[in-house]
N, C-alpha and C. Protein backbone atom coordinates (compact mmCIF):
# COMPACT_ATOMS: atom_id res chain seq x y z
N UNK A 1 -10.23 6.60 -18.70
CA UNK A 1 -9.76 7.91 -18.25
C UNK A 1 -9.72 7.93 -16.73
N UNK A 2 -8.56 8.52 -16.22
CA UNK A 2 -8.70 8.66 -14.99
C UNK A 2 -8.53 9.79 -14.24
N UNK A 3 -9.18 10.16 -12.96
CA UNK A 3 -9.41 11.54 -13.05
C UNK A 3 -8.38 11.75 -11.13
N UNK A 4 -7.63 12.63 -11.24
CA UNK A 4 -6.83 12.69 -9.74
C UNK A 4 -6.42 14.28 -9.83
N UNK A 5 -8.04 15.18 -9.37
CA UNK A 5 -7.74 16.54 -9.47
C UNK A 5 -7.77 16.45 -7.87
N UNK A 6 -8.51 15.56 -6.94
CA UNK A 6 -9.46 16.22 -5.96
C UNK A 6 -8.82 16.80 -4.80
N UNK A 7 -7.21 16.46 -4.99
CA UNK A 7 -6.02 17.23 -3.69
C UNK A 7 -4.79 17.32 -4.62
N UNK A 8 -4.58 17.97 -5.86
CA UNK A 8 -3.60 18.04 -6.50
C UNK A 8 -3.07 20.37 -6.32
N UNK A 9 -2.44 19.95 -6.24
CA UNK A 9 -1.76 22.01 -6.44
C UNK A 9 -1.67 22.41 -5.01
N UNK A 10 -1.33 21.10 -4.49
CA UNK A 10 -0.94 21.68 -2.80
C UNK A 10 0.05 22.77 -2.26
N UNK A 11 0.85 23.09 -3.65
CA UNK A 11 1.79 24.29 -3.38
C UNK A 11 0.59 25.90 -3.62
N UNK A 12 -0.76 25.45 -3.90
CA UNK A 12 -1.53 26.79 -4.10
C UNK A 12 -2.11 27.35 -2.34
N UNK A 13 -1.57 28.39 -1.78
CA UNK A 13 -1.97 28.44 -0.54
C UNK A 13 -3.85 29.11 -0.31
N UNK A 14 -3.75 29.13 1.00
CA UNK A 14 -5.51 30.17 1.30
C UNK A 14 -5.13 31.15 1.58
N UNK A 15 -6.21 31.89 0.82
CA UNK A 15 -6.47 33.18 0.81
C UNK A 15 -6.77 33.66 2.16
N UNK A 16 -6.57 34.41 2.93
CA UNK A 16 -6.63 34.91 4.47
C UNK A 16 -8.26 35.74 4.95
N UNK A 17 -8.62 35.87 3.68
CA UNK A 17 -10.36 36.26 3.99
C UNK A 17 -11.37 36.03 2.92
N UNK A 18 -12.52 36.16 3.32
CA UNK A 18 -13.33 35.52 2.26
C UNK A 18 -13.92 36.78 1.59
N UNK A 19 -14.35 36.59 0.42
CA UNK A 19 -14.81 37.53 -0.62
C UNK A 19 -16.21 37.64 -0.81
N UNK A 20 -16.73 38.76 -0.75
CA UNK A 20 -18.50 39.22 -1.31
C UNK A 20 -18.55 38.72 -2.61
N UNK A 21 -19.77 37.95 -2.75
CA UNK A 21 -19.94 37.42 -4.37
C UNK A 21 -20.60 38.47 -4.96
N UNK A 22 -20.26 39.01 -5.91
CA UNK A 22 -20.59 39.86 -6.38
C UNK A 22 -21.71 40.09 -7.15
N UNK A 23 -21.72 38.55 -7.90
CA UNK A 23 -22.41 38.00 -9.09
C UNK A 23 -24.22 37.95 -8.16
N UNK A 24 -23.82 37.68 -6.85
CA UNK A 24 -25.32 37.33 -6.19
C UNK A 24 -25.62 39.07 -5.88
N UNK A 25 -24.43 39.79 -5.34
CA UNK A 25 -24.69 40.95 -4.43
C UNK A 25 -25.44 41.91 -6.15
N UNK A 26 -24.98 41.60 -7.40
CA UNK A 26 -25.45 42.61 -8.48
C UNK A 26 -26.82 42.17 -8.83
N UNK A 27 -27.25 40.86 -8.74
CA UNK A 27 -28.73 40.73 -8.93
C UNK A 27 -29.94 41.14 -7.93
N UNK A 28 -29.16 41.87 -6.78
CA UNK A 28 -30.06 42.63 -5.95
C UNK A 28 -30.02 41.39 -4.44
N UNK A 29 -29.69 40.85 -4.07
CA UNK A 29 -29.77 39.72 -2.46
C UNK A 29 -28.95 40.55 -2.18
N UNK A 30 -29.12 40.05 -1.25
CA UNK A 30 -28.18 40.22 0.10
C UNK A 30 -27.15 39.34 0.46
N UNK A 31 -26.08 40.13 0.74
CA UNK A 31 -24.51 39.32 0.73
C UNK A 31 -24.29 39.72 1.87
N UNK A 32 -23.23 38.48 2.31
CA UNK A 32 -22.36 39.02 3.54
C UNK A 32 -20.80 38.77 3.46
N UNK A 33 -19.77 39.74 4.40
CA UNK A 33 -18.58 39.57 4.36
C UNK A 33 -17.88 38.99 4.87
N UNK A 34 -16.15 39.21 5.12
CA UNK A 34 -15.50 38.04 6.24
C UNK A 34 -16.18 38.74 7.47
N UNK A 35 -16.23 39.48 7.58
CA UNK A 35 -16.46 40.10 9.52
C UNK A 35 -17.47 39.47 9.65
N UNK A 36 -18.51 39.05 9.05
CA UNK A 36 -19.54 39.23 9.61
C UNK A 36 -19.74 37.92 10.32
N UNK A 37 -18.66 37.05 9.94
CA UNK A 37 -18.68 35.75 10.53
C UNK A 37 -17.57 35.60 11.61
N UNK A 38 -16.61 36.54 11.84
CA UNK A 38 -16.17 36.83 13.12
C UNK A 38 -16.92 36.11 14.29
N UNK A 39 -15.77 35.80 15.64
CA UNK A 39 -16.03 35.65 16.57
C UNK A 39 -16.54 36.62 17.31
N UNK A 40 -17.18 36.32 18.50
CA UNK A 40 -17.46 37.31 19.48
C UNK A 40 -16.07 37.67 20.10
N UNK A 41 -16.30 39.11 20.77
CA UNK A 41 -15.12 39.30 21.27
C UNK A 41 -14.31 38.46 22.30
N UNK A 42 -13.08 38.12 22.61
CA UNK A 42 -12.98 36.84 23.61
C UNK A 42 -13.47 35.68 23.66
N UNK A 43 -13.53 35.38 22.09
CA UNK A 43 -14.47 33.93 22.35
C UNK A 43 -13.65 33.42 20.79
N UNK A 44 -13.31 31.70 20.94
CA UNK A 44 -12.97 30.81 20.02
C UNK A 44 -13.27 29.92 19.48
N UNK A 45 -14.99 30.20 19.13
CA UNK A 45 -15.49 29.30 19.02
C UNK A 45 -15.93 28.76 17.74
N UNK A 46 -16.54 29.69 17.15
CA UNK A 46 -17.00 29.62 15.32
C UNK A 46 -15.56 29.48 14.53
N UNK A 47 -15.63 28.70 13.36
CA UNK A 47 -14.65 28.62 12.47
C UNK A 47 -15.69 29.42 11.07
N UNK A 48 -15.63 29.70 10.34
CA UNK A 48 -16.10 29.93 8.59
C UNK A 48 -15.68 28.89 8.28
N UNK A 49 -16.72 28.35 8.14
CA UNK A 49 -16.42 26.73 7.26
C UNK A 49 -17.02 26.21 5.83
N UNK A 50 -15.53 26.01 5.19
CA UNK A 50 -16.13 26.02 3.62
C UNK A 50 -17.29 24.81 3.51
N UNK A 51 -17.77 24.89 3.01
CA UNK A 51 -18.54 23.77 2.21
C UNK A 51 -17.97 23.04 1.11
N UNK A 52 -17.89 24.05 0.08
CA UNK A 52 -17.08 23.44 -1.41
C UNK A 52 -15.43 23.35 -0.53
N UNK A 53 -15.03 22.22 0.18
CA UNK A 53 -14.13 21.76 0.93
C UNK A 53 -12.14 22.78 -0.01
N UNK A 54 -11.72 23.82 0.44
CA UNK A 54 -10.63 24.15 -0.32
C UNK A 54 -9.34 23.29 -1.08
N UNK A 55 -9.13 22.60 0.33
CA UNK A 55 -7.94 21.29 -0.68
C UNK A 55 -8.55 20.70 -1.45
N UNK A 56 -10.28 20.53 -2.38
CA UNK A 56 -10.24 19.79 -3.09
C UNK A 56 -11.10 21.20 -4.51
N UNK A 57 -10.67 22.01 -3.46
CA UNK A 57 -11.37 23.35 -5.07
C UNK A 57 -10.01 23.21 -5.33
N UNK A 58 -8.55 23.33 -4.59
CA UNK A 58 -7.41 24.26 -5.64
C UNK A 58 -6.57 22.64 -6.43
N UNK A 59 -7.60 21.24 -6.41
CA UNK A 59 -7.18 20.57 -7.26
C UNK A 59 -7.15 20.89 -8.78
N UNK A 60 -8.44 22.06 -8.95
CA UNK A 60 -8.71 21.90 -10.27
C UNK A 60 -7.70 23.59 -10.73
N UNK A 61 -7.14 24.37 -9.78
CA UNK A 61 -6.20 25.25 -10.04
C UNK A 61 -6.64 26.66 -9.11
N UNK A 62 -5.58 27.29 -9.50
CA UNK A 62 -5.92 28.99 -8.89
C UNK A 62 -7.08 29.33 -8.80
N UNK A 63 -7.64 29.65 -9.60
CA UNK A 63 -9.27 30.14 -9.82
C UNK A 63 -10.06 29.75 -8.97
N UNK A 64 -10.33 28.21 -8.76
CA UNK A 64 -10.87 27.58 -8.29
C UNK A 64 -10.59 27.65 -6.64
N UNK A 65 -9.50 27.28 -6.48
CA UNK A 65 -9.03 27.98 -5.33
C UNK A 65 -9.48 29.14 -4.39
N UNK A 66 -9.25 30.22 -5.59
CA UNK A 66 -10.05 31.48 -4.88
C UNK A 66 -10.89 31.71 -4.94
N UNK A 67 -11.84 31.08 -5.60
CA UNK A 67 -13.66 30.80 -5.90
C UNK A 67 -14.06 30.54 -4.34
N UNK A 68 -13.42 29.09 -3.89
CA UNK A 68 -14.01 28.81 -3.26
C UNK A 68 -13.73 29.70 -1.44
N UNK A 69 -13.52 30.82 -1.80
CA UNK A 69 -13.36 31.83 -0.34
C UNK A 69 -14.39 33.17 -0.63
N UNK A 70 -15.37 32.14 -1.73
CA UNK A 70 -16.26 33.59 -1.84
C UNK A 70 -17.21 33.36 -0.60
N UNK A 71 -17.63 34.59 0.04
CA UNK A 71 -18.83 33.92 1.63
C UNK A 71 -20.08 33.44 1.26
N UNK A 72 -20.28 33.05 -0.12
CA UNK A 72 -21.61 32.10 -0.64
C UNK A 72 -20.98 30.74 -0.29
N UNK A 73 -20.02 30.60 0.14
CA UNK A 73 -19.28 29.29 0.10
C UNK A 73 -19.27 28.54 1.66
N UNK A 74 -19.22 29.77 2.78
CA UNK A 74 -18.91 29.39 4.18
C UNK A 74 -20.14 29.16 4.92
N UNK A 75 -20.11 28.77 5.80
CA UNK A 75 -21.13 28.76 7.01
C UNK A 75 -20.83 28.81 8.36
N UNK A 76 -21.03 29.43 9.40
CA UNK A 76 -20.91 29.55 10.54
C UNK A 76 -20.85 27.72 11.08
N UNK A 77 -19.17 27.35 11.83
CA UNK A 77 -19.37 25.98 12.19
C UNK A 77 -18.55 26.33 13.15
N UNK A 78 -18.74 24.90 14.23
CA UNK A 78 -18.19 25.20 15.24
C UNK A 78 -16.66 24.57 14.92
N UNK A 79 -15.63 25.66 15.78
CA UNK A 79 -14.37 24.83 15.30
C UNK A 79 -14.29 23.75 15.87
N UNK A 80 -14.93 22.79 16.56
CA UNK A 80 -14.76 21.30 17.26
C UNK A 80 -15.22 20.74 16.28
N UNK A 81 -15.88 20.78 15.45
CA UNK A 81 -16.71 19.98 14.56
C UNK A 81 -15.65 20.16 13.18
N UNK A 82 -15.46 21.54 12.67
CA UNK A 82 -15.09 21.61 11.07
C UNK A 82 -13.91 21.28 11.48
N UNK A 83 -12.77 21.37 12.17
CA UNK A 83 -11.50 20.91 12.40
C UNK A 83 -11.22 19.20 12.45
N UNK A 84 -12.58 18.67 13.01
CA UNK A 84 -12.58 17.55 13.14
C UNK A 84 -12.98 16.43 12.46
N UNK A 85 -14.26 16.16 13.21
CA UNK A 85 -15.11 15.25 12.78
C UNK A 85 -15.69 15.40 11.33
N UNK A 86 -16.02 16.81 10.83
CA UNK A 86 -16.01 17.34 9.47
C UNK A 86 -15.63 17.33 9.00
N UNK A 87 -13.70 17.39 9.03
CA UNK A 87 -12.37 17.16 8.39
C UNK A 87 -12.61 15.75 8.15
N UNK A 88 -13.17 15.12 8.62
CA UNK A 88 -12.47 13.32 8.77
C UNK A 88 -13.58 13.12 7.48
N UNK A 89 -14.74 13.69 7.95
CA UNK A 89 -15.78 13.36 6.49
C UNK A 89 -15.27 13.74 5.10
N UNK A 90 -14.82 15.30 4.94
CA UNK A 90 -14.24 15.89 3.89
C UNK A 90 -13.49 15.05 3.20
N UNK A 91 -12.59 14.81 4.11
CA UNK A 91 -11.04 13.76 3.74
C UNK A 91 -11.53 12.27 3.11
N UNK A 92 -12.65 11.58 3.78
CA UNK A 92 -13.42 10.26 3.30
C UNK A 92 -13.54 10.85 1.84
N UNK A 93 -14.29 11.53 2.02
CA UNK A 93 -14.79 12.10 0.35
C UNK A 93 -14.08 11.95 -0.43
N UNK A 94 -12.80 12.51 -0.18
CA UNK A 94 -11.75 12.53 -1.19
C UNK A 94 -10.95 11.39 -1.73
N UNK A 95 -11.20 10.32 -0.72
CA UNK A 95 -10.42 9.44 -1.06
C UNK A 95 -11.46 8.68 -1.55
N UNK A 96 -12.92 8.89 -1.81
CA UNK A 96 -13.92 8.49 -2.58
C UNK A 96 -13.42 8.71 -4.38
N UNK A 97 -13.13 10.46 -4.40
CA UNK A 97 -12.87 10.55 -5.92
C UNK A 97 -11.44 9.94 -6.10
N UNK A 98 -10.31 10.12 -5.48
CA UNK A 98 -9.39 8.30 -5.71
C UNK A 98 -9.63 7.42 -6.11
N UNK A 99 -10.40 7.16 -5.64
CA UNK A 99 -10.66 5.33 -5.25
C UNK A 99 -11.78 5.46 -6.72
N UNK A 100 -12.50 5.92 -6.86
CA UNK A 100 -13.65 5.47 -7.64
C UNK A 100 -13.52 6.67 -8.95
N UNK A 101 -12.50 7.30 -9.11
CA UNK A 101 -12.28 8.62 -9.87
C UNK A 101 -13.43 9.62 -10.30
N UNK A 102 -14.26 9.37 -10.34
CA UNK A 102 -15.50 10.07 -10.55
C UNK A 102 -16.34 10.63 -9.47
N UNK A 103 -16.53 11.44 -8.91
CA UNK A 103 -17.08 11.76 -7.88
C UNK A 103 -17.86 12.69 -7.52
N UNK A 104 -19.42 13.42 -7.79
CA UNK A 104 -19.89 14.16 -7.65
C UNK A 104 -20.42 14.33 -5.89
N UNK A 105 -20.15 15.46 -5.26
CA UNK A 105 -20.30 15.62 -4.21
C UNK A 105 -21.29 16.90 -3.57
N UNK A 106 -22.49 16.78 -3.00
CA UNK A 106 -23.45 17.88 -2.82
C UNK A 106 -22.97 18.08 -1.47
N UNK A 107 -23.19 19.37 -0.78
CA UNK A 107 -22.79 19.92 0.80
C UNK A 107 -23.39 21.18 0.48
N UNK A 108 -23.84 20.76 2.03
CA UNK A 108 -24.41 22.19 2.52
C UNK A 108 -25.33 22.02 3.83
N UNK A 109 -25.95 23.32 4.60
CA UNK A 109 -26.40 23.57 5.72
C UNK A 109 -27.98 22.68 5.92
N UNK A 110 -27.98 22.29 7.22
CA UNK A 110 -29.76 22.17 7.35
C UNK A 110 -29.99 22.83 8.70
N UNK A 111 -30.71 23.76 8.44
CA UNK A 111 -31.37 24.66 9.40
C UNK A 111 -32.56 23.83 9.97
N UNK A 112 -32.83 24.43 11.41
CA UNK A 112 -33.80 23.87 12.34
C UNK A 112 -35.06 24.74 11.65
N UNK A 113 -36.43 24.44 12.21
CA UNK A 113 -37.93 25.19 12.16
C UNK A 113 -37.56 26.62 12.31
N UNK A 114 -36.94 26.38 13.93
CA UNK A 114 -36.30 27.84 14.31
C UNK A 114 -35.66 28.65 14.12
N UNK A 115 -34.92 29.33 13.08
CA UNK A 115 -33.80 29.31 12.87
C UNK A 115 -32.82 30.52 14.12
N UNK A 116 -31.61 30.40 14.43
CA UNK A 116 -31.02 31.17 15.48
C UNK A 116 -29.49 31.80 14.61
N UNK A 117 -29.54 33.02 15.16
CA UNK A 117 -28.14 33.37 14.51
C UNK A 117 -27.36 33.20 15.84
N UNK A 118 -25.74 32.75 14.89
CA UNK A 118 -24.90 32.25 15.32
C UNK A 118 -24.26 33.29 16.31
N UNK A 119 -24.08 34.34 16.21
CA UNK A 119 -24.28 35.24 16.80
C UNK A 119 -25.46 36.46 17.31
N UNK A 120 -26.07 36.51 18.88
CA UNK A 120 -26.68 36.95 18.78
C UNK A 120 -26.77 38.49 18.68
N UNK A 121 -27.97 39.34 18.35
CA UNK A 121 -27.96 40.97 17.84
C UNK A 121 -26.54 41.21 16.42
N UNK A 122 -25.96 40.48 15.74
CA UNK A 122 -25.47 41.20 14.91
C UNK A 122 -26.47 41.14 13.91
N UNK A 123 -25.73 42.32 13.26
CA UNK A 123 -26.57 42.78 11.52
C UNK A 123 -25.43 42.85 10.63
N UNK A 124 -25.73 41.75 9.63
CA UNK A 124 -26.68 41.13 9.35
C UNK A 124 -26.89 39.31 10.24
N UNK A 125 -28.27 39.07 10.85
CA UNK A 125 -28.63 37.83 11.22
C UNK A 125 -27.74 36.69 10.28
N UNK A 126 -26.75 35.94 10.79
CA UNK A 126 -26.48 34.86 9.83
C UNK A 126 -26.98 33.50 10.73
N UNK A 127 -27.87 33.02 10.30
CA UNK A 127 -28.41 31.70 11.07
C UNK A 127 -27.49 30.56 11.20
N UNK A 128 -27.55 29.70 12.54
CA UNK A 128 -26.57 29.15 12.67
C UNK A 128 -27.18 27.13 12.09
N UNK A 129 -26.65 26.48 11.53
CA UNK A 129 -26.85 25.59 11.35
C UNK A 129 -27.33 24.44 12.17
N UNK A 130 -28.41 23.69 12.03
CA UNK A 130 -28.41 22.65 13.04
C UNK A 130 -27.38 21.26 12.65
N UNK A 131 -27.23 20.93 10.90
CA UNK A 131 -26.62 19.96 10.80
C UNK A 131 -25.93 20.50 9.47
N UNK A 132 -25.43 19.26 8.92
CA UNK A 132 -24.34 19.61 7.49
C UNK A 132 -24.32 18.19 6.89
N UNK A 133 -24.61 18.72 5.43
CA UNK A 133 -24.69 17.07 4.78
C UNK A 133 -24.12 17.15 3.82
N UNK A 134 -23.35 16.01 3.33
CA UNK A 134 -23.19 15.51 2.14
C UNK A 134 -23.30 14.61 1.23
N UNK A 135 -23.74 14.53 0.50
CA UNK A 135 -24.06 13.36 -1.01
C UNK A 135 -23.78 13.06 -1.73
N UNK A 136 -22.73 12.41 -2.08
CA UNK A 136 -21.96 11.64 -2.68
C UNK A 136 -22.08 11.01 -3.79
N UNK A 137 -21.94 11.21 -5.36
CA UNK A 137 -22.54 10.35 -6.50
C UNK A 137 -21.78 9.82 -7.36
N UNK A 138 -21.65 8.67 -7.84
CA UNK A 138 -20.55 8.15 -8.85
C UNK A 138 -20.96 7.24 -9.53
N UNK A 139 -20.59 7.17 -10.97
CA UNK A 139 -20.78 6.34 -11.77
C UNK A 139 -20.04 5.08 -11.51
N UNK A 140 -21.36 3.99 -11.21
CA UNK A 140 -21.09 2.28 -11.01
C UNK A 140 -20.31 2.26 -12.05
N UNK A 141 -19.77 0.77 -11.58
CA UNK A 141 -18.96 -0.04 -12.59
C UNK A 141 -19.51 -0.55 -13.39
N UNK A 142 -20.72 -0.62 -13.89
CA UNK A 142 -21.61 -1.52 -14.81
C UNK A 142 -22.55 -0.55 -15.36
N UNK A 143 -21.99 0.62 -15.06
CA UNK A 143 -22.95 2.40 -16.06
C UNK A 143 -24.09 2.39 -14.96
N UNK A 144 -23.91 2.21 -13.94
CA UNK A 144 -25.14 2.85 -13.18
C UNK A 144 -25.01 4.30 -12.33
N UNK A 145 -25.35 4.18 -11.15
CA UNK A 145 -25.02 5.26 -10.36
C UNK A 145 -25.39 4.68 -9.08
N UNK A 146 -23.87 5.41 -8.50
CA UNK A 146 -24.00 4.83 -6.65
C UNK A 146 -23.89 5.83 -6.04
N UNK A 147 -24.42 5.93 -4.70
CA UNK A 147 -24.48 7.16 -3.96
C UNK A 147 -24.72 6.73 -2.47
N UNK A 148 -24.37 7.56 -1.99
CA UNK A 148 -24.11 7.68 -0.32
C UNK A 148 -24.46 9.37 -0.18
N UNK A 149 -25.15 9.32 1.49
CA UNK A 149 -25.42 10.58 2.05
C UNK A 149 -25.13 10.66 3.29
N UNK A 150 -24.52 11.44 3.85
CA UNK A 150 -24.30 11.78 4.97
C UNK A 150 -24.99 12.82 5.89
N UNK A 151 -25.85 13.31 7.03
CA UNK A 151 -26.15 13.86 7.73
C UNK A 151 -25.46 14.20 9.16
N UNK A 152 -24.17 15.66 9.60
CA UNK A 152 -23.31 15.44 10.65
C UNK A 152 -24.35 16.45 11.49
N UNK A 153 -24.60 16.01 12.68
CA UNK A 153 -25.18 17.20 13.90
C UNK A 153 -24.18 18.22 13.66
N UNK A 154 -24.86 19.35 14.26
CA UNK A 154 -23.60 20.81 14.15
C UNK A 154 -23.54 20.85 15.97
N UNK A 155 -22.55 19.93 16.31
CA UNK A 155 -21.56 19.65 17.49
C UNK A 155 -20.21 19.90 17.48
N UNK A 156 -19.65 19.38 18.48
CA UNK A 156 -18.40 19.22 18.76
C UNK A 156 -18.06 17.72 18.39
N UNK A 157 -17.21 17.24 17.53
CA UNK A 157 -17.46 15.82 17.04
C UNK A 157 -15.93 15.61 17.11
N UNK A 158 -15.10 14.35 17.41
CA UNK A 158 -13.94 14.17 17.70
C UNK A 158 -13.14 13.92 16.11
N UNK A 159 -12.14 13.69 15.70
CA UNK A 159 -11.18 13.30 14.34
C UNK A 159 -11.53 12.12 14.06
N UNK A 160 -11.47 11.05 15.61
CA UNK A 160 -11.62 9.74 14.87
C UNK A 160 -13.12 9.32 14.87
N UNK A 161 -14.03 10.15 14.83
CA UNK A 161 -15.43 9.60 14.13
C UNK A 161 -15.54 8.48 12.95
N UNK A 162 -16.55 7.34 12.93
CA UNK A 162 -16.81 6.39 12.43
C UNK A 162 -17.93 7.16 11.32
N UNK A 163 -17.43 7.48 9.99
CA UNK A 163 -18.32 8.43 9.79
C UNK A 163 -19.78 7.35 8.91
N UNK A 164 -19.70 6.46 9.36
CA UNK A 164 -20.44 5.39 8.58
C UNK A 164 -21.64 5.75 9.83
N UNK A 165 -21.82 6.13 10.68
CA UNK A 165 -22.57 6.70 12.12
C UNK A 165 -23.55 7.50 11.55
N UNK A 166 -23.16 8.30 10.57
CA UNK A 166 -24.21 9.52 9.86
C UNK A 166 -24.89 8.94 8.62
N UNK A 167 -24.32 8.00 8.07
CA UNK A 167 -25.19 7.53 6.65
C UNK A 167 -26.71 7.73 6.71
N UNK A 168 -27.42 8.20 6.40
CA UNK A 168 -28.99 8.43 6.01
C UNK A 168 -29.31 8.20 4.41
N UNK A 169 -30.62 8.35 4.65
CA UNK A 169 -31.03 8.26 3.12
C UNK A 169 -30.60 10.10 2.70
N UNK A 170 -31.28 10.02 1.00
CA UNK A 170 -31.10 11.14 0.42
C UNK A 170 -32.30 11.28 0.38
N UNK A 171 -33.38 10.92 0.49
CA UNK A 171 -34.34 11.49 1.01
C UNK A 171 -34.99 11.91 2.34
N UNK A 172 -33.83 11.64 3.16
CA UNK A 172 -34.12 12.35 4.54
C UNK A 172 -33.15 13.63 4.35
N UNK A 173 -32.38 13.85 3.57
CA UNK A 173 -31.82 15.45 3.48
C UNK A 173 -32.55 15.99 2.69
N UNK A 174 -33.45 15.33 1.65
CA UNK A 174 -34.34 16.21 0.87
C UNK A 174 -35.39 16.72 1.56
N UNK A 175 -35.78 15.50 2.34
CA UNK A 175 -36.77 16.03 3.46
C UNK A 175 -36.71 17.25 4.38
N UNK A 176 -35.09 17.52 5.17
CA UNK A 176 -34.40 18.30 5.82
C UNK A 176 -34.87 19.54 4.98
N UNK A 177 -34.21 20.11 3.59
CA UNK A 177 -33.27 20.94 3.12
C UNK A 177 -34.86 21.43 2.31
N UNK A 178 -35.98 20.54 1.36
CA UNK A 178 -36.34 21.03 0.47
C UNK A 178 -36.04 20.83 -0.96
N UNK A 179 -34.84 20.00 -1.06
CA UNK A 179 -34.37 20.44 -2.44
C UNK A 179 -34.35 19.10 -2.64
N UNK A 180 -34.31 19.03 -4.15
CA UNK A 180 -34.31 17.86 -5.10
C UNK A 180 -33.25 17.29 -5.52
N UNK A 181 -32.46 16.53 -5.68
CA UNK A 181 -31.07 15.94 -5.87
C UNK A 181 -30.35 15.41 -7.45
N UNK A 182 -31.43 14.41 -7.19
CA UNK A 182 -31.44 13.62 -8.29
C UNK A 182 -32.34 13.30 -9.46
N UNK A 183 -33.01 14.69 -9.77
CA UNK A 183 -34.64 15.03 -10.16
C UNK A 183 -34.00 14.56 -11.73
N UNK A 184 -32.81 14.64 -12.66
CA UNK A 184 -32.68 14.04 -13.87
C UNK A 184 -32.59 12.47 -13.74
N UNK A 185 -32.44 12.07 -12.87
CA UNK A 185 -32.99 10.73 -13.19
C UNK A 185 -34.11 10.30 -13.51
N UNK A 186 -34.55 9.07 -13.78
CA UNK A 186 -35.44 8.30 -14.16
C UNK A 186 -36.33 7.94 -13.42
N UNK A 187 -37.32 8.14 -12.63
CA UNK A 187 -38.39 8.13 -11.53
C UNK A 187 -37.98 7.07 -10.78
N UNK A 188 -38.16 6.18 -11.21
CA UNK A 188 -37.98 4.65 -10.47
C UNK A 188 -36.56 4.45 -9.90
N UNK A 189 -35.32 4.84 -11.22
CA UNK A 189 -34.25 5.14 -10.41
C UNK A 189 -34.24 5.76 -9.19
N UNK A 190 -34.29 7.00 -10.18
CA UNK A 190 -34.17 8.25 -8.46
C UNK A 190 -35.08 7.85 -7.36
N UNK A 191 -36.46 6.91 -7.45
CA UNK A 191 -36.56 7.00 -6.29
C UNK A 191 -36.50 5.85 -5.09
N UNK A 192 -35.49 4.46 -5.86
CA UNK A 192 -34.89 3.73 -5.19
C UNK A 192 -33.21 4.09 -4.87
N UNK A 193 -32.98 4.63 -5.43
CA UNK A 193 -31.66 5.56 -4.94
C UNK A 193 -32.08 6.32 -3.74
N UNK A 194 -32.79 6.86 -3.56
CA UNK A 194 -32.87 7.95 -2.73
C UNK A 194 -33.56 7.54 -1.55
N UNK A 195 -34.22 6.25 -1.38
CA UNK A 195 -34.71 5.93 -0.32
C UNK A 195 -34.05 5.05 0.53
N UNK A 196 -32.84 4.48 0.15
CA UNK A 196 -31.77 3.42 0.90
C UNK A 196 -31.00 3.91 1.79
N UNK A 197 -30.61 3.95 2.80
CA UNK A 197 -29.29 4.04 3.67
C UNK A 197 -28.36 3.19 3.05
N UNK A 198 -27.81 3.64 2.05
CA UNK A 198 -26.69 2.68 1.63
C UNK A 198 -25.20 2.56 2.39
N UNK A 199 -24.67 1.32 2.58
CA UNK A 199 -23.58 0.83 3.23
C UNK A 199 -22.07 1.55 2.52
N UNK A 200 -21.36 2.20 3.49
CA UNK A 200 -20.14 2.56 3.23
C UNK A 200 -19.34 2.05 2.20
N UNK A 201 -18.89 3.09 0.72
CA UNK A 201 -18.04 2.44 -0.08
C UNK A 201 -17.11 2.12 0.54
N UNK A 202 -16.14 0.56 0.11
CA UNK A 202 -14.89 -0.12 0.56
C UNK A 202 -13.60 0.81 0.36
N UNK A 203 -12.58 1.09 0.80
CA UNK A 203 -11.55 1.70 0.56
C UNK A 203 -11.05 0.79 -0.76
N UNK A 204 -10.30 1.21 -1.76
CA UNK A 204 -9.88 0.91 -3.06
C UNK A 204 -7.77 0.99 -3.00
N UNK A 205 -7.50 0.13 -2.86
CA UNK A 205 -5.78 -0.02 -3.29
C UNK A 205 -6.23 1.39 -4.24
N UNK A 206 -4.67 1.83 -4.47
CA UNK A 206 -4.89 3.79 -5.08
C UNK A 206 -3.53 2.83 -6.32
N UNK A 207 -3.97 3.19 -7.49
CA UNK A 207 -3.40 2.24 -8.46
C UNK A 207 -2.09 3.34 -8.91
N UNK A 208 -2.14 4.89 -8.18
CA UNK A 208 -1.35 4.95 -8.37
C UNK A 208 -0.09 4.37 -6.83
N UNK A 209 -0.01 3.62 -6.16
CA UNK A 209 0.78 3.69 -4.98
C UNK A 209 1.74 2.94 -6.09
């Protein structure tokens, strides 16, 4: 079986603002909207930057598409970074689920000790990120599981970044973040998986060219 959702329905466009999740805002948290991730006045600096990456939500259709502009989805990034050097990672990714068709992919924020909102005095506080990671998982060719992690500073980072520069373990983002990754695995698996800096998957001929 082969799977080529992860940039397919490129005629589905973006939605022009992001949406209150509702599903979080009815169990009683606290939500936030598009404004609230607004720039300062006279200033061009923050982008709303998806996480669940959009050209590869509206592979799987509409829905998905507009799922991913709910503001559980964004984070305050700088536009030098998500335009860029973030784009260039996103885009690797993708040509990960290509190349290897299977592709599970984790993203999201790592906050400092300190945390600082991205803007200062608004209400509500949205804290601004120190870095952004992603983790990468796919079923080996021989039924195992391979994985790669990435850790990007929250900078100004150029397009042509070497993104093989950020590889870390997955247990230095677990370390970062708190959270557990790969906790259904098998102890010994998960915890030689998770302690390697593993070396950049090879680019793959695309069998459909």
């Amino acid at each position: 079986m082969t799977y080529r959702v992860a940039d397919k329905n490129s005629h589905i466009d973006r939605l022009s603002r992001f949406k209150v999740d509702k599903t979080v805002k009815n169990k009683g948290y606290g939500t936030t909207n598009h404004d609230d991730y607004k720039n300062p006045t006279g200033v061009r600096k923050w982008d709303r930057g998806h996480m669940v990456q959009f050209d590869d939500a509206r592979g799987y259709g509409e829905q998905a598409a507009e799922d991913s502009f709910y503001t559980t989805n964004v984070c305050p990034q700088l536009s030098l970074l998500n335009r860029k050097g973030w784009l260039t990672l996103e885009q690797t990714c993708t040509e990960f689920a290509r190349d290897y068709r299977v592709a599970w992919i984790y993203t999201g924020p790592i906050y400092g000790e300190h945390k600082q909102p991205f803007v200062e005095g608004r209400d509500p506080e949205i804290m601004c990120p120190i870095a952004f990671y992603k983790i990468v998982v796919s079923p080996g060719d021989t039924g195992g599981v391979d994985v790669l992690a990435f850790r990007m500073p929250h900078e100004p980072t150029p397009s042509d970044v070497d993104v093989s520069e950020y590889l870390v373990s997955i247990d230095d983002i677990e370390s970062a973040t708190g959270l557990d990754f790969l906790h259904a695995l098998s102890d010994d698996l998960e915890n030689m998986l998770e302690s390697i800096v593993w070396d950049l998957w090879p680019d793959l001929p695309n069998e459909e060219e």
